[in-house]
C-alpha atoms as a PDB file:
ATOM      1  CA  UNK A   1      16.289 125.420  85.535  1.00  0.00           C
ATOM      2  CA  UNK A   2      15.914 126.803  89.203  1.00  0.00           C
ATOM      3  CA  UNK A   3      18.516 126.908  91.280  1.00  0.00           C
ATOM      4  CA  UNK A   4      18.434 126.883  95.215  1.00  0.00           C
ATOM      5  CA  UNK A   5      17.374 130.579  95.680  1.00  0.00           C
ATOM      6  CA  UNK A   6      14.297 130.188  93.279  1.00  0.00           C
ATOM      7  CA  UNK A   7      16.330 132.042  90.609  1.00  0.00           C
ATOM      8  CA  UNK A   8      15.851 131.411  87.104  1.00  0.00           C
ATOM      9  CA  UNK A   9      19.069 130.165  85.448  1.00  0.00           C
ATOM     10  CA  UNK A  10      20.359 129.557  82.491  1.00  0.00           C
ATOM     11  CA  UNK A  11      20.098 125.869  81.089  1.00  0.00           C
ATOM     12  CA  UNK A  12      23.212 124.470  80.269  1.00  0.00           C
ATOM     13  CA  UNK A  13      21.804 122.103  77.115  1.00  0.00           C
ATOM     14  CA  UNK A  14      23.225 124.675  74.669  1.00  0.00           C
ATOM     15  CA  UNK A  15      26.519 123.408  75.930  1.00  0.00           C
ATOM     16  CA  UNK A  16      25.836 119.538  76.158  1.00  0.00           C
ATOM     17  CA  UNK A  17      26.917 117.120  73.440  1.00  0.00           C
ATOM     18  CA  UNK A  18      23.081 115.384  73.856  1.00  0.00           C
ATOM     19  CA  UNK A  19      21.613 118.810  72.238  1.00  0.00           C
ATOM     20  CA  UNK A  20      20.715 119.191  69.103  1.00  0.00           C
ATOM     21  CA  UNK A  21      18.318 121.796  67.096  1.00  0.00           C
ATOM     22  CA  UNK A  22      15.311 119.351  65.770  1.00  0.00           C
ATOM     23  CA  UNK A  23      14.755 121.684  62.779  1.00  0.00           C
ATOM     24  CA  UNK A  24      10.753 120.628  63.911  1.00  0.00           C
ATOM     25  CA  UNK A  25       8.359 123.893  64.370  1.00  0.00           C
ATOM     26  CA  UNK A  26       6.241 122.559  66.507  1.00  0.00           C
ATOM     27  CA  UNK A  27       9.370 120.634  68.740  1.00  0.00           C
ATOM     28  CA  UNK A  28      12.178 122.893  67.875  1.00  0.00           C
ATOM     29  CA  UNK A  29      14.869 121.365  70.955  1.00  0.00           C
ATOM     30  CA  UNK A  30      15.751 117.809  71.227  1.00  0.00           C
ATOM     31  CA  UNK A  31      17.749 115.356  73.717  1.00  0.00           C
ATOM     32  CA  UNK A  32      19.969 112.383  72.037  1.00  0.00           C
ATOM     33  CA  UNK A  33      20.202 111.133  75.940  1.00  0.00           C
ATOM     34  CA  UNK A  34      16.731 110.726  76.468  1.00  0.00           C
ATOM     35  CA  UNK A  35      15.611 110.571  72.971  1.00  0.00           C
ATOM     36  CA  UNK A  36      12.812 113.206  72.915  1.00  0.00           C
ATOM     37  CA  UNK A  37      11.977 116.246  71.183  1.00  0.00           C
ATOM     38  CA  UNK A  38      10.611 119.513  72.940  1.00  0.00           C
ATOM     39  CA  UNK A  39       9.345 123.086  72.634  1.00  0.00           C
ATOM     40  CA  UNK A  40      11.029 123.551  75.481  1.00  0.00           C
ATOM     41  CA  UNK A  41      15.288 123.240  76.742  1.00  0.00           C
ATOM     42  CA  UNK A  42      14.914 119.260  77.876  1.00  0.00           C
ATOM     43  CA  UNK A  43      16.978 120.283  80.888  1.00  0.00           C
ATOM     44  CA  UNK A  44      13.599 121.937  81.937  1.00  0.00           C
ATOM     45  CA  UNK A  45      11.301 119.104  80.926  1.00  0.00           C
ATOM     46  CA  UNK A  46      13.758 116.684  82.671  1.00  0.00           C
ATOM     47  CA  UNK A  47      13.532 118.722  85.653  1.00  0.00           C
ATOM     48  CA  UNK A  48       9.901 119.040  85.479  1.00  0.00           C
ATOM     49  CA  UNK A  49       9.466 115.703  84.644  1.00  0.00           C
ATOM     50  CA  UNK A  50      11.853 114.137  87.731  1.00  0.00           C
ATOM     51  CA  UNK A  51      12.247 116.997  89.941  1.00  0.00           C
ATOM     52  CA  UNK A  52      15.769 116.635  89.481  1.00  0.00           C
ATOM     53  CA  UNK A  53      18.497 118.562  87.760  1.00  0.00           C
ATOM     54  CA  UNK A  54      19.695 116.659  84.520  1.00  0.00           C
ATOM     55  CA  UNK A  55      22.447 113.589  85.186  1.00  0.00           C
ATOM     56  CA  UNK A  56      23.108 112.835  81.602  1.00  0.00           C
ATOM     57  CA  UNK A  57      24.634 116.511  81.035  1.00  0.00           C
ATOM     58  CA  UNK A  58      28.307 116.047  79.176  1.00  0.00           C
ATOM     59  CA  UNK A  59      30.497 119.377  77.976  1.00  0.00           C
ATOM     60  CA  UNK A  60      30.630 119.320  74.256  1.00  0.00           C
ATOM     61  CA  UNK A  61      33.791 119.546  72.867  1.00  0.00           C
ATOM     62  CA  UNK A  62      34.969 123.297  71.263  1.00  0.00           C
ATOM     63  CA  UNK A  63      35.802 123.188  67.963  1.00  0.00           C
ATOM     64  CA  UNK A  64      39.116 124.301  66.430  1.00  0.00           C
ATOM     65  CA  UNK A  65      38.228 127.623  64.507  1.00  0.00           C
ATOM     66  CA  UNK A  66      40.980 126.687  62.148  1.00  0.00           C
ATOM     67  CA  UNK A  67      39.009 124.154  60.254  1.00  0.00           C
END
């Protein structure tokens, strides 16, 4: 993702529940939200799909180390 400046930064999918790893060579990244699969992070495919910044984004929940 770009932010205002034209800086590069870093895509927050790693930390939304909607991300998963696709296990997929060719399509490696995949949404749940949007229900596609993607070489790339789909917050950058959204964005370059839209021209907007993701809306579906949601903060996955930390796991308790304990279990």
């Amino acid at each position: 993702m770009v932010n205002r400046s034209g800086q590069r930064q870093k895509s927050l999918c790693l930390q939304c529940r909607h991300f998963y790893v696709t296990y997929d060579g060719r399509q490696p990244r995949g949404c749940r939200a949007f229900g596609f699969k993607s070489r790339q992070m789909p917050a950058d495919v959204v964005l370059a799909g839209s021209g907007k910044a993701c809306t579906l984004f949601v903060l996955r929940k930390k796991q308790d180390p304990r279990q």
